[in-house]
PDB file of N, CA and C in Angstrom:
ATOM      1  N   UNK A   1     -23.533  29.826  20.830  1.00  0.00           N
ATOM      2  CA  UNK A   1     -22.527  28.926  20.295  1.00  0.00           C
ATOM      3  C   UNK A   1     -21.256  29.728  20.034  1.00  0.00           C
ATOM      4  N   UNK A   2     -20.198  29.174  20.903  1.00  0.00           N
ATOM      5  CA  UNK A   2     -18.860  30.080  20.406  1.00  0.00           C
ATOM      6  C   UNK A   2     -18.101  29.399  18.951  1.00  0.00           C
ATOM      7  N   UNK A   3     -17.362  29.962  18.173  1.00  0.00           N
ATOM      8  CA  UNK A   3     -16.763  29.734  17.452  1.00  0.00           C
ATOM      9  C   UNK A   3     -14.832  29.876  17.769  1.00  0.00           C
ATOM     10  N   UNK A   4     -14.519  28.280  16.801  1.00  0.00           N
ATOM     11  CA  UNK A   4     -12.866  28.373  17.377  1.00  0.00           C
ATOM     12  C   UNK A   4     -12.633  28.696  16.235  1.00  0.00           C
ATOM     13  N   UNK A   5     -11.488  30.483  16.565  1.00  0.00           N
ATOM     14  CA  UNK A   5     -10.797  30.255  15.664  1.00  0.00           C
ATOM     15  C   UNK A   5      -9.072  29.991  15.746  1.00  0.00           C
ATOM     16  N   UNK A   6      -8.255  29.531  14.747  1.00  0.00           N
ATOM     17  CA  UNK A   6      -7.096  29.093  15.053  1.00  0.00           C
ATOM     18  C   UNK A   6      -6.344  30.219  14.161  1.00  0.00           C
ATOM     19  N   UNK A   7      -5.439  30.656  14.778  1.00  0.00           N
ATOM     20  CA  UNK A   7      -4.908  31.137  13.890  1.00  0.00           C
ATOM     21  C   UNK A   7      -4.188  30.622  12.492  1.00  0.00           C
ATOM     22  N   UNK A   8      -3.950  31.702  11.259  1.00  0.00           N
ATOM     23  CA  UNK A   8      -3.335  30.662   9.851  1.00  0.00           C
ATOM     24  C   UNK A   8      -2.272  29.901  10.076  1.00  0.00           C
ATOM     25  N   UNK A   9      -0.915  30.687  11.171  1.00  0.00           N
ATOM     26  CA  UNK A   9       0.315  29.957  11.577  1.00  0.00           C
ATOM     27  C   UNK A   9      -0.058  28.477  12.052  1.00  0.00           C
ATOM     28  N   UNK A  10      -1.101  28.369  13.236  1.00  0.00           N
ATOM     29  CA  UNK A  10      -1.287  27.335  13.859  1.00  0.00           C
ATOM     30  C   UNK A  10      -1.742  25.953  12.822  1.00  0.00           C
ATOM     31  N   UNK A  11      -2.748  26.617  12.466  1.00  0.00           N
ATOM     32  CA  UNK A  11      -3.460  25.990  10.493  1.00  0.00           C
ATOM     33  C   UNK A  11      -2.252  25.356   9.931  1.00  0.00           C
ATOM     34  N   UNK A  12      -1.991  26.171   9.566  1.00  0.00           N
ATOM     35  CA  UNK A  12      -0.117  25.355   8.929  1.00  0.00           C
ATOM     36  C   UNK A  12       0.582  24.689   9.376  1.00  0.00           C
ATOM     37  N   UNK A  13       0.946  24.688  10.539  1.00  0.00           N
ATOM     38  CA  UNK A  13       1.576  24.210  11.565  1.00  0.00           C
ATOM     39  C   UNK A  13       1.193  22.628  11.451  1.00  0.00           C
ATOM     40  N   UNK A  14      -0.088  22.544  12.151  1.00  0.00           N
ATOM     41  CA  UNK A  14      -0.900  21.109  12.011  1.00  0.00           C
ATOM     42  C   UNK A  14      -1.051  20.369  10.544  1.00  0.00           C
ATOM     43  N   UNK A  15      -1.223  21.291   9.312  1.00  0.00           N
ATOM     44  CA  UNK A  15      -0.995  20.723   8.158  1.00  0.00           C
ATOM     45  C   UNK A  15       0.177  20.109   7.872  1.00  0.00           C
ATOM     46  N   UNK A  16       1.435  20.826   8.203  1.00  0.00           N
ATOM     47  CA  UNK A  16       2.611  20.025   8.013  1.00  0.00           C
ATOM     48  C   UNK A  16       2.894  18.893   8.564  1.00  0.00           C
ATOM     49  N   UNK A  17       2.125  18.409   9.784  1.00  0.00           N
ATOM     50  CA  UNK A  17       2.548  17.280  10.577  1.00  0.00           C
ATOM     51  C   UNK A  17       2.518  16.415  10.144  1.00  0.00           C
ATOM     52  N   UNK A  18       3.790  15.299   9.927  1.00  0.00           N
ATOM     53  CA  UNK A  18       3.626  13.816   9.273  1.00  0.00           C
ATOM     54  C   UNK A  18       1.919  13.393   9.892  1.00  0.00           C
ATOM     55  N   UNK A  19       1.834  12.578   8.608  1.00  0.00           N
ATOM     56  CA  UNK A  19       0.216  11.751   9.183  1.00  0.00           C
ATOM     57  C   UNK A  19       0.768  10.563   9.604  1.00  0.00           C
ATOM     58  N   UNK A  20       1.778   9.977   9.730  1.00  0.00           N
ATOM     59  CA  UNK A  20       2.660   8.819  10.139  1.00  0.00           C
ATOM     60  C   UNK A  20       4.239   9.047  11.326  1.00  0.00           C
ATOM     61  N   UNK A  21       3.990   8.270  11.899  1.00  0.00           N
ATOM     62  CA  UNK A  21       4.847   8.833  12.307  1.00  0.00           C
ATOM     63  C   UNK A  21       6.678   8.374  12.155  1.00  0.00           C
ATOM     64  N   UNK A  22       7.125   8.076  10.809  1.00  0.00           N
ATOM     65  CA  UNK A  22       8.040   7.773  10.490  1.00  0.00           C
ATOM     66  C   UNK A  22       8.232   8.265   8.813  1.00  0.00           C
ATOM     67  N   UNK A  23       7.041   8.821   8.975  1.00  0.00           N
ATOM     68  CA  UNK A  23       7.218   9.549   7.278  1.00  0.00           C
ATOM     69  C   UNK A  23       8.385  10.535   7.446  1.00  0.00           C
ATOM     70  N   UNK A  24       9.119  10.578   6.332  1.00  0.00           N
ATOM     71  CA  UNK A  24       9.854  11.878   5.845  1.00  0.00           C
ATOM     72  C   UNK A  24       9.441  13.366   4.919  1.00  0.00           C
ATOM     73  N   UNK A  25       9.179  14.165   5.465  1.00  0.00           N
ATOM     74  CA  UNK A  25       8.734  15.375   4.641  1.00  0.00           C
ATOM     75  C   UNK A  25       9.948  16.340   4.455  1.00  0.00           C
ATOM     76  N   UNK A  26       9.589  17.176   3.672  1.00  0.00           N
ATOM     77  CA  UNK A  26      10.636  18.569   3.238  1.00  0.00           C
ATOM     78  C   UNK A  26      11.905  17.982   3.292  1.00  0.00           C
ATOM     79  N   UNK A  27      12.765  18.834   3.980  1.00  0.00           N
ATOM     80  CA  UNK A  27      14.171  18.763   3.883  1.00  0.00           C
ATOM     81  C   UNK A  27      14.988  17.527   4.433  1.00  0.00           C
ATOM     82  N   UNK A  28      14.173  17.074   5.334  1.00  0.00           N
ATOM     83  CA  UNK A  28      14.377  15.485   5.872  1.00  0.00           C
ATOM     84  C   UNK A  28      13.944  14.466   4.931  1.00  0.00           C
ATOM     85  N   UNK A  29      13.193  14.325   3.833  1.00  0.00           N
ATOM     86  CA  UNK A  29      13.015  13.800   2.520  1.00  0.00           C
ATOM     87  C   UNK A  29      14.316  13.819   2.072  1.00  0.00           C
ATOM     88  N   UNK A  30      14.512  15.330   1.193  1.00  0.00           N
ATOM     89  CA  UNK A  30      15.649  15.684   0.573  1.00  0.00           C
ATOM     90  C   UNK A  30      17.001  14.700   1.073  1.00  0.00           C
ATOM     91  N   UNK A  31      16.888  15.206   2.374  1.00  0.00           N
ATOM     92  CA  UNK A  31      18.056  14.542   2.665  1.00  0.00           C
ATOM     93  C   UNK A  31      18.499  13.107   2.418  1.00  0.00           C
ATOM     94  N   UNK A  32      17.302  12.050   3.029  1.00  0.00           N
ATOM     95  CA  UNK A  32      17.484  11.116   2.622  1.00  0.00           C
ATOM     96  C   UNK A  32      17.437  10.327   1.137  1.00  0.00           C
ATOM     97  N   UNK A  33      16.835  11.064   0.333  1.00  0.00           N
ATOM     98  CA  UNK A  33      17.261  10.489  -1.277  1.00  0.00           C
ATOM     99  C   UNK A  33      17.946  11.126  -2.063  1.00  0.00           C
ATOM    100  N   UNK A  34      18.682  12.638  -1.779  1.00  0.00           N
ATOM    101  CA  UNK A  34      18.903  12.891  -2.697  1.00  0.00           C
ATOM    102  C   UNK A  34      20.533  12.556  -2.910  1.00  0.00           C
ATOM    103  N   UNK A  35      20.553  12.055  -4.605  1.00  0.00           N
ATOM    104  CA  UNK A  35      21.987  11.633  -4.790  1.00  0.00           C
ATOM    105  C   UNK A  35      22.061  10.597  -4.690  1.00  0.00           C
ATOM    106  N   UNK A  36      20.766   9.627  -4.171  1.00  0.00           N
ATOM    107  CA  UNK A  36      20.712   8.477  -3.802  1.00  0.00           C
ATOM    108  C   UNK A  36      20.607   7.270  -4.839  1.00  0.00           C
ATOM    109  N   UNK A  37      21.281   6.226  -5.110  1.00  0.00           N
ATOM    110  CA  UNK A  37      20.504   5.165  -6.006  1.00  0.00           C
ATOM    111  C   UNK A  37      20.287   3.759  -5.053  1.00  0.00           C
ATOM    112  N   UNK A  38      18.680   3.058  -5.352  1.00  0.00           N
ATOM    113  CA  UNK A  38      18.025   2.357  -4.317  1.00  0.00           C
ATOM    114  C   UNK A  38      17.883   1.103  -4.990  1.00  0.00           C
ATOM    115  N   UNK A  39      17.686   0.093  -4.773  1.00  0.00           N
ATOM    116  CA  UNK A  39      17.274  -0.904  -5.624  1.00  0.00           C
ATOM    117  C   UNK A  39      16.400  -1.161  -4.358  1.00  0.00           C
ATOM    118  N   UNK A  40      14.877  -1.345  -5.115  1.00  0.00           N
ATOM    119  CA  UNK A  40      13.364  -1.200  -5.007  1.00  0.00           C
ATOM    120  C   UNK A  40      12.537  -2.782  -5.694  1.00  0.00           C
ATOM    121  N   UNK A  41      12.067  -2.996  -4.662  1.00  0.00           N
ATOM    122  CA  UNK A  41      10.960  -3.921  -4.955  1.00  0.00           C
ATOM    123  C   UNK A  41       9.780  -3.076  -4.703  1.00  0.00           C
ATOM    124  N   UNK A  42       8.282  -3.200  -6.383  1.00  0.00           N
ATOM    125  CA  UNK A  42       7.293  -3.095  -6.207  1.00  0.00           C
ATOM    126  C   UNK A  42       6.316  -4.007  -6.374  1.00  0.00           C
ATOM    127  N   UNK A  43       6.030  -4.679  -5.310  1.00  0.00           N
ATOM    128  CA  UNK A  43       5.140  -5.950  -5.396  1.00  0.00           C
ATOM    129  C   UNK A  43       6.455  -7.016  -5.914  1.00  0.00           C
ATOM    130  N   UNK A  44       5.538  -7.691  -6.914  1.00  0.00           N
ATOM    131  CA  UNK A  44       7.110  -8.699  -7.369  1.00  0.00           C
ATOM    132  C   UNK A  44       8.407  -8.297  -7.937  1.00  0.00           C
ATOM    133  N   UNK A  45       7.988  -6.731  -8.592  1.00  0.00           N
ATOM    134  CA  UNK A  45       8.780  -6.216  -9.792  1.00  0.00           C
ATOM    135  C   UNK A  45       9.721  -5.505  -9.075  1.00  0.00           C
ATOM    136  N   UNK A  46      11.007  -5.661  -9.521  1.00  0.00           N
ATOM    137  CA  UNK A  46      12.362  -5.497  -8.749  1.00  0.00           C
ATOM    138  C   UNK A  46      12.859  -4.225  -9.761  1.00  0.00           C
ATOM    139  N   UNK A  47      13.451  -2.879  -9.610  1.00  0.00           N
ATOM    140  CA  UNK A  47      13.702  -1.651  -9.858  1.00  0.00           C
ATOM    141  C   UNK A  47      14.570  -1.466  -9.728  1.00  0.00           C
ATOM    142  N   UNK A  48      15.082  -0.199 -10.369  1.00  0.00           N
ATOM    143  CA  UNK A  48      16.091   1.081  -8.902  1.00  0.00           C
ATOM    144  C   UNK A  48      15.875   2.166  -9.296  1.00  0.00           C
ATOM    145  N   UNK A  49      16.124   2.851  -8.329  1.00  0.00           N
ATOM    146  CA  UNK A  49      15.652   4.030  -8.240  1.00  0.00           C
ATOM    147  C   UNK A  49      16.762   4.812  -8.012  1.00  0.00           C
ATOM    148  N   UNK A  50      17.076   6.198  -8.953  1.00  0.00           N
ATOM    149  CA  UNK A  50      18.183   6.534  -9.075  1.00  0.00           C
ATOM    150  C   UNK A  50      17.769   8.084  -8.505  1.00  0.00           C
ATOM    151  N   UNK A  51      18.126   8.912  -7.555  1.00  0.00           N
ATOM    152  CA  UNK A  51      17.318  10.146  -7.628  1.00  0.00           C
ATOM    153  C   UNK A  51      18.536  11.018  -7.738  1.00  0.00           C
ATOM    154  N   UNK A  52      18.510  12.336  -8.656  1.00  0.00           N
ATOM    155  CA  UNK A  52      19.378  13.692  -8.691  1.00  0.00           C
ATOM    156  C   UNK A  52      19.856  14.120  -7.326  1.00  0.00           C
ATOM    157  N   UNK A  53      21.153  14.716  -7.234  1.00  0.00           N
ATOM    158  CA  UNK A  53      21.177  15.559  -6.603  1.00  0.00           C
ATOM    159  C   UNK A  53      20.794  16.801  -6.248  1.00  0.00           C
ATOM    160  N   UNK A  54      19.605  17.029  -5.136  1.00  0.00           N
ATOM    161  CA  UNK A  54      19.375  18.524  -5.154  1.00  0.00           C
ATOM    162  C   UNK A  54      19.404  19.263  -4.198  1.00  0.00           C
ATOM    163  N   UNK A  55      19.336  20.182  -3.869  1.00  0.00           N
ATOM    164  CA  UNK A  55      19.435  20.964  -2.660  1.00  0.00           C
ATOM    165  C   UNK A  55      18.091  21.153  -1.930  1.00  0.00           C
ATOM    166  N   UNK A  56      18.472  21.264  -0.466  1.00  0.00           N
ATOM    167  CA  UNK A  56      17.296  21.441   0.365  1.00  0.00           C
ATOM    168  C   UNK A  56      15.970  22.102  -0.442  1.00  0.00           C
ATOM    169  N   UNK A  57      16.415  23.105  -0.973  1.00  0.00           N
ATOM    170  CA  UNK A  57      15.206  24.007  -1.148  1.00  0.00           C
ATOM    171  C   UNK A  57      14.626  24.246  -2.080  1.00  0.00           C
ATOM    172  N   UNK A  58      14.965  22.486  -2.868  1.00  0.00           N
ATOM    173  CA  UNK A  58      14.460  22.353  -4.103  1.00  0.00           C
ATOM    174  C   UNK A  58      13.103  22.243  -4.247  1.00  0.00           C
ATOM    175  N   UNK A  59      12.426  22.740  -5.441  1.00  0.00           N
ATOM    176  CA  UNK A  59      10.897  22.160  -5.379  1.00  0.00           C
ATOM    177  C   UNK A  59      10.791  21.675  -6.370  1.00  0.00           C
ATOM    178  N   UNK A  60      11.435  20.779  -6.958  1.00  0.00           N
ATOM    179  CA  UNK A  60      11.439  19.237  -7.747  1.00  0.00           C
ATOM    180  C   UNK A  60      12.563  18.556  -7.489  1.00  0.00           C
ATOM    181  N   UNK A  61      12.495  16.989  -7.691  1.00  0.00           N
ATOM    182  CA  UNK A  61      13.187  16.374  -7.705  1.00  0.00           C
ATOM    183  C   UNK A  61      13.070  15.279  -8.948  1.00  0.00           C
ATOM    184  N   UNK A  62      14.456  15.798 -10.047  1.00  0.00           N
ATOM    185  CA  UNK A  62      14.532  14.176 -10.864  1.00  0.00           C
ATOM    186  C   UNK A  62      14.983  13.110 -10.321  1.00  0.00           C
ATOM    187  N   UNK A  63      14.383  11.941 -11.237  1.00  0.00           N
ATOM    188  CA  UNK A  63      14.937  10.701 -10.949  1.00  0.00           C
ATOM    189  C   UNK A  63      14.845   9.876 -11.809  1.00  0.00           C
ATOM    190  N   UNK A  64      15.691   8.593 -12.701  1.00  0.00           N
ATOM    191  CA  UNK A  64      15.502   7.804 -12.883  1.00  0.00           C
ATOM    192  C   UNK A  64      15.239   6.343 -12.530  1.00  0.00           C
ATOM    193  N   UNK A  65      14.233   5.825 -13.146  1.00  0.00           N
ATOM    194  CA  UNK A  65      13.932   4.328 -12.898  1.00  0.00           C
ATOM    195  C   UNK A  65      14.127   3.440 -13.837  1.00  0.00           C
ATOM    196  N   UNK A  66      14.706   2.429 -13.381  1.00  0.00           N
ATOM    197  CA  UNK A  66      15.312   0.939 -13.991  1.00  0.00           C
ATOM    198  C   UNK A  66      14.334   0.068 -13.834  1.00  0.00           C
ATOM    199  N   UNK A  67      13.346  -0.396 -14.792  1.00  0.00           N
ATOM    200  CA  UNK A  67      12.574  -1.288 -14.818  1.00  0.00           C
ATOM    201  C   UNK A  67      12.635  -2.335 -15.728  1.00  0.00           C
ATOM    202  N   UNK A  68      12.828  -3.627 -15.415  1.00  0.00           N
ATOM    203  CA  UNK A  68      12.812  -4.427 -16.393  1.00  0.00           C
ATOM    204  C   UNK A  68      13.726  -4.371 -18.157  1.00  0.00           C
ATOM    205  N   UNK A  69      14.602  -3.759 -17.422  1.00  0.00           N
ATOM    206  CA  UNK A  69      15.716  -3.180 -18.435  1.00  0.00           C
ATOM    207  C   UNK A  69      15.396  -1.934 -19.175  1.00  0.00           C
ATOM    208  N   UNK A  70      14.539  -1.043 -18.877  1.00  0.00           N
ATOM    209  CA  UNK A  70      13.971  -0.101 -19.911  1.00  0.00           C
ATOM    210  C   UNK A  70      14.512   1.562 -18.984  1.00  0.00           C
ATOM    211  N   UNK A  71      15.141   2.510 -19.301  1.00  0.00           N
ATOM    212  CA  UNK A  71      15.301   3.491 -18.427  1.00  0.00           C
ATOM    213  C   UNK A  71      13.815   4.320 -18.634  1.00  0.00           C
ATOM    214  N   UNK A  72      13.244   5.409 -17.412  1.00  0.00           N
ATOM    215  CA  UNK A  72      12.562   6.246 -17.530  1.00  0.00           C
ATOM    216  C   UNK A  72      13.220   6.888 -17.012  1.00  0.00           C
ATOM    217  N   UNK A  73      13.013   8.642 -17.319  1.00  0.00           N
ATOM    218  CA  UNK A  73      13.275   9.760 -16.292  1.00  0.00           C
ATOM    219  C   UNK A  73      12.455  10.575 -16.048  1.00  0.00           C
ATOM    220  N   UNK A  74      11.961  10.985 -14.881  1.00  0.00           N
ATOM    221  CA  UNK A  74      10.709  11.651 -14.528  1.00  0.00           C
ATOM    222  C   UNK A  74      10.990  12.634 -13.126  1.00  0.00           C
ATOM    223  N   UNK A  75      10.189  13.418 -12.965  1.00  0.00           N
ATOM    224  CA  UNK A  75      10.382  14.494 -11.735  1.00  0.00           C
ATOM    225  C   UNK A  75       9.584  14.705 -10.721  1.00  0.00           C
ATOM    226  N   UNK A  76       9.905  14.392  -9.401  1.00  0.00           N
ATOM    227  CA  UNK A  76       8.888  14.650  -8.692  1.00  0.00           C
ATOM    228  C   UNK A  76       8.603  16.515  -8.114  1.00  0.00           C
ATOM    229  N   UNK A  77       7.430  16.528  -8.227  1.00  0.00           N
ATOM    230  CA  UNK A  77       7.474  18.045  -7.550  1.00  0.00           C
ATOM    231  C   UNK A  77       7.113  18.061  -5.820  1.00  0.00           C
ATOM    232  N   UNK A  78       7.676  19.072  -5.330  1.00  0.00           N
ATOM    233  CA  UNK A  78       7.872  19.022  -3.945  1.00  0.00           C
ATOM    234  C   UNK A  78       6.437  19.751  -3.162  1.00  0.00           C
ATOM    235  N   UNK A  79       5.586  19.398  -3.026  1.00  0.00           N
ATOM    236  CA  UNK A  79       4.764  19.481  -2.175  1.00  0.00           C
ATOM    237  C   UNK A  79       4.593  20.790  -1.601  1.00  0.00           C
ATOM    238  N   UNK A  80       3.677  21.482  -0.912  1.00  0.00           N
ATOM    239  CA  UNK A  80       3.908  22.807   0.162  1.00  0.00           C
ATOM    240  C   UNK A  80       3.570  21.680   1.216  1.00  0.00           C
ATOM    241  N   UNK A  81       2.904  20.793   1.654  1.00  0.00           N
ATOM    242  CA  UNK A  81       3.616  19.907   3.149  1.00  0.00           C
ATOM    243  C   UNK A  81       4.722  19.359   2.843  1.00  0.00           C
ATOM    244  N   UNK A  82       5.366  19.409   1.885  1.00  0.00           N
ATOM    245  CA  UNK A  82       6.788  18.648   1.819  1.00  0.00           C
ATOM    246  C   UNK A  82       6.741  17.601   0.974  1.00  0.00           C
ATOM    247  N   UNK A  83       5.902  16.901   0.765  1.00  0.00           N
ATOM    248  CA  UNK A  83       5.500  15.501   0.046  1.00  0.00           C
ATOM    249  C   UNK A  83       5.899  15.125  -1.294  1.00  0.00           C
ATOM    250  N   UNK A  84       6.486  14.471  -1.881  1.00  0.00           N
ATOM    251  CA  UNK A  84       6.771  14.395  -3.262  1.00  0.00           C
ATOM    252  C   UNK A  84       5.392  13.981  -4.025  1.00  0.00           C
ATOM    253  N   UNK A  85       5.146  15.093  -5.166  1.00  0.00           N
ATOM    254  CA  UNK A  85       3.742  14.792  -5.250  1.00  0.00           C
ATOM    255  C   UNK A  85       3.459  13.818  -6.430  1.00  0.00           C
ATOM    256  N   UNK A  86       2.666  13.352  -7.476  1.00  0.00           N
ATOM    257  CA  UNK A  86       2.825  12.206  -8.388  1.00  0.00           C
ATOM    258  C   UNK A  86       3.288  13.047  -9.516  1.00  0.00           C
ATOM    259  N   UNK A  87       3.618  11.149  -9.932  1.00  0.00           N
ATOM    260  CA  UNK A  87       4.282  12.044 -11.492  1.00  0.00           C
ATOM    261  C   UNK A  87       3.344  10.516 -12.105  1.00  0.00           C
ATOM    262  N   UNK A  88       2.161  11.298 -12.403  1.00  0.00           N
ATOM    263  CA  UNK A  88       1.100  10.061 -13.291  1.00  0.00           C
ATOM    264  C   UNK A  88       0.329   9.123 -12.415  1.00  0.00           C
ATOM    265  N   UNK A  89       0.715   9.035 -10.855  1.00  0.00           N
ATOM    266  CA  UNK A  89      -0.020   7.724 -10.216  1.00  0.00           C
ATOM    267  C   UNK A  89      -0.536   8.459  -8.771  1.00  0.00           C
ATOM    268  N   UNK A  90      -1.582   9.599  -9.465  1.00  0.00           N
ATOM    269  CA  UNK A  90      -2.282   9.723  -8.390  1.00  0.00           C
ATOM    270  C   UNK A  90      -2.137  11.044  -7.489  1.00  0.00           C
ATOM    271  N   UNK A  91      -2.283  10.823  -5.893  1.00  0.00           N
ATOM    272  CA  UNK A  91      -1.600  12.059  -5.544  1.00  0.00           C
ATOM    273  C   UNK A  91      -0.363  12.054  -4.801  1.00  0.00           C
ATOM    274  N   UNK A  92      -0.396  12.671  -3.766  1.00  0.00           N
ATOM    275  CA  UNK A  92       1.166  12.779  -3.289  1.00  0.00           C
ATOM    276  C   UNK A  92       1.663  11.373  -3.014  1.00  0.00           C
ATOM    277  N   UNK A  93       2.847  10.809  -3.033  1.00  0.00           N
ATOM    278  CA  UNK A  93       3.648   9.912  -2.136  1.00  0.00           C
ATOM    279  C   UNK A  93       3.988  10.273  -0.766  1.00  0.00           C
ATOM    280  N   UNK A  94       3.700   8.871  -0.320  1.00  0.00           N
ATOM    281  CA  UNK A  94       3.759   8.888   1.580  1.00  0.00           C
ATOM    282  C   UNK A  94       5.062   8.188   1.855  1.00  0.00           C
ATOM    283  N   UNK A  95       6.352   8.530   2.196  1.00  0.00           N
ATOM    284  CA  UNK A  95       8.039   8.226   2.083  1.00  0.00           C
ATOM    285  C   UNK A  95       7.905   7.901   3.456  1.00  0.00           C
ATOM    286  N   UNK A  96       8.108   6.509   3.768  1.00  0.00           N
ATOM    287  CA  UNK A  96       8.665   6.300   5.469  1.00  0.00           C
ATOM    288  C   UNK A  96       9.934   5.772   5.669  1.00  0.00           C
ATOM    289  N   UNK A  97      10.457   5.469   6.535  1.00  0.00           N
ATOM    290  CA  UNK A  97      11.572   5.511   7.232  1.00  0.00           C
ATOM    291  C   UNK A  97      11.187   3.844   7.934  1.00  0.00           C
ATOM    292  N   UNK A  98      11.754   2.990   7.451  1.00  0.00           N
ATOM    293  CA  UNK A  98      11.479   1.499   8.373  1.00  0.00           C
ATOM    294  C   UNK A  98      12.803   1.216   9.394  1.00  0.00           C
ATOM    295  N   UNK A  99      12.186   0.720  10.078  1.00  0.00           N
ATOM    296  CA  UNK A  99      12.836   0.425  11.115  1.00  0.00           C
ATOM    297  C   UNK A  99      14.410  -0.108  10.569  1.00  0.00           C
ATOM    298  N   UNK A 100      14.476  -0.894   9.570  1.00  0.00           N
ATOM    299  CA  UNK A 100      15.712  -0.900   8.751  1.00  0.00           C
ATOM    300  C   UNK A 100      16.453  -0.489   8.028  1.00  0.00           C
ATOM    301  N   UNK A 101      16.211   0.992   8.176  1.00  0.00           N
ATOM    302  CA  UNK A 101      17.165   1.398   7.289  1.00  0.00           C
ATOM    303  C   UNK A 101      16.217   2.030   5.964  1.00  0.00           C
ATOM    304  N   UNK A 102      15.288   1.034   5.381  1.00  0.00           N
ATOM    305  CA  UNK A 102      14.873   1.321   4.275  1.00  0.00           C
ATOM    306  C   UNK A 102      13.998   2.084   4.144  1.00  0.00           C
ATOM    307  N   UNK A 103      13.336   2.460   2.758  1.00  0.00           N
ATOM    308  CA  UNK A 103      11.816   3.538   2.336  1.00  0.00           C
ATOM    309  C   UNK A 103      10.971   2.672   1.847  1.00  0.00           C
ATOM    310  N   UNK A 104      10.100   3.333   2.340  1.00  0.00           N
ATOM    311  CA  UNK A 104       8.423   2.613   1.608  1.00  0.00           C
ATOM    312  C   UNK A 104       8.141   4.414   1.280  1.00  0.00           C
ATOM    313  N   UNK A 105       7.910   3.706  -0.324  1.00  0.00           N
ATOM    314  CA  UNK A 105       7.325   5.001  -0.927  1.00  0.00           C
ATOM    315  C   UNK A 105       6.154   4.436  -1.644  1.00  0.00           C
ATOM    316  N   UNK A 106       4.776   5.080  -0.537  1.00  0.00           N
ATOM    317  CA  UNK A 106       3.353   4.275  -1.081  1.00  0.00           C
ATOM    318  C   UNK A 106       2.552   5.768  -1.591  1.00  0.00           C
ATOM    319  N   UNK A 107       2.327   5.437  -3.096  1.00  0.00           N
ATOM    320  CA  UNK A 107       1.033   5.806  -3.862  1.00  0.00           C
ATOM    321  C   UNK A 107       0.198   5.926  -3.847  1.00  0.00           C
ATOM    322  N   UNK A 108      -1.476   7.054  -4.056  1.00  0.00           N
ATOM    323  CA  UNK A 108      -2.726   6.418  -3.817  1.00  0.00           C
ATOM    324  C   UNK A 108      -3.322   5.847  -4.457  1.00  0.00           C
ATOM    325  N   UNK A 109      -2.712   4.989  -5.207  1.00  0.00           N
ATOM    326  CA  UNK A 109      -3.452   3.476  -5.303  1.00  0.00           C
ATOM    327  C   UNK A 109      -3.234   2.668  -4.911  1.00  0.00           C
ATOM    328  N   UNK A 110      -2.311   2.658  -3.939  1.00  0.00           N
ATOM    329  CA  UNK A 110      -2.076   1.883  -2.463  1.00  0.00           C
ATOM    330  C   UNK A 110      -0.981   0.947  -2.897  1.00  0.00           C
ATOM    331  N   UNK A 111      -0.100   0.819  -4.073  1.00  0.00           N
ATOM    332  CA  UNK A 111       0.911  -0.284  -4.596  1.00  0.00           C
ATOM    333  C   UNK A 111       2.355   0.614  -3.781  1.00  0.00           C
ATOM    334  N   UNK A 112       2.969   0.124  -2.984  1.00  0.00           N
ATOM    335  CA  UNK A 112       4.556   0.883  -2.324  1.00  0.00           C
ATOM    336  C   UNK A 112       5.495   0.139  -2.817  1.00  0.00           C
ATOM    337  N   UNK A 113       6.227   0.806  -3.129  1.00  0.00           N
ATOM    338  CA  UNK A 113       7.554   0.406  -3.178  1.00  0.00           C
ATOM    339  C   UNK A 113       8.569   0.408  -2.386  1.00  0.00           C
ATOM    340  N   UNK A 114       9.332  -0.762  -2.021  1.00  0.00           N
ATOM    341  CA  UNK A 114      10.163  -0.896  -0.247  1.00  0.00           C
ATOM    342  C   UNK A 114      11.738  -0.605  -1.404  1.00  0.00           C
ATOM    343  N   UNK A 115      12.285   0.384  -0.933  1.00  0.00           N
ATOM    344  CA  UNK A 115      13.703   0.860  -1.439  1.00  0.00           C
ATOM    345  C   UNK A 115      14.452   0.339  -0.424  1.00  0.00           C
ATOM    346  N   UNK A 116      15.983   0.124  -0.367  1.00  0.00           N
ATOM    347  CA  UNK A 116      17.437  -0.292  -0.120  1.00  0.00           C
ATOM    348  C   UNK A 116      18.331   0.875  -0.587  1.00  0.00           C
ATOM    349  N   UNK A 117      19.001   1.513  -0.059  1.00  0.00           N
ATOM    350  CA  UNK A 117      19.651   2.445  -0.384  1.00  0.00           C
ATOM    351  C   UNK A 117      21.188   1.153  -1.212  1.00  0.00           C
ATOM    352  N   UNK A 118      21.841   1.603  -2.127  1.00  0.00           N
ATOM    353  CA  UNK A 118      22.889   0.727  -2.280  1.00  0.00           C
ATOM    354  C   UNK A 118      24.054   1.637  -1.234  1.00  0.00           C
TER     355      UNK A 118
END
């Protein structure tokens, strides 16, 4: 029986690959939210989503959320695949890119939120 081995570069390589193919990771994330404010539907509940300005090579990102008139501010941390990881709901967020323009930023408890950039 032979054994494959891959090298660690290659290992990594394949780890980083979107599991979707319209997700945004790392610096292509960054790019698209940061500085950004979104007004967000989750399920019925209507939001916005306000995110900091940060630089590419940040490994957090703040943001505030507008819910139902109440402010929160909270931080996402940046992933080693790139992923913004949870802040209380679970594990990483999966950020896509829709055909319109907009983000679906889905949770693993499976509730997404469809953003609008303003």
């Amino acid at each position: 029986m032979k054994h494959l081995f891959l090298p660690i570069t290659a290992i990594s390589a394949l780890a980083a690959q979107p599991v979707h193919a319209d997700e945004l990771l790392g610096s292509a994330l960054i790019e698209e939210i940061s500085g950004q404010h979104f007004d967000c539907m989750m399920g019925e509940t209507p939001l916005e989503w306000i995110v900091s300005d940060v630089t590419l090579d940040a490994t957090s990102v703040p943001y505030s959320a507008i819910v139902r008139g109440k402010t929160v501010e909270a931080e996402y941390s940046i992933s080693v695949e790139g992923r913004l990881t949870s802040d209380g709901y679970g594990d990483e967020r999966l950020v896509e890119k829709n055909a319109d323009g907009s983000l679906s930023v889905a949770r693993s408890d499976g509730r997404v939120m469809k953003c609008t950039a303003r």
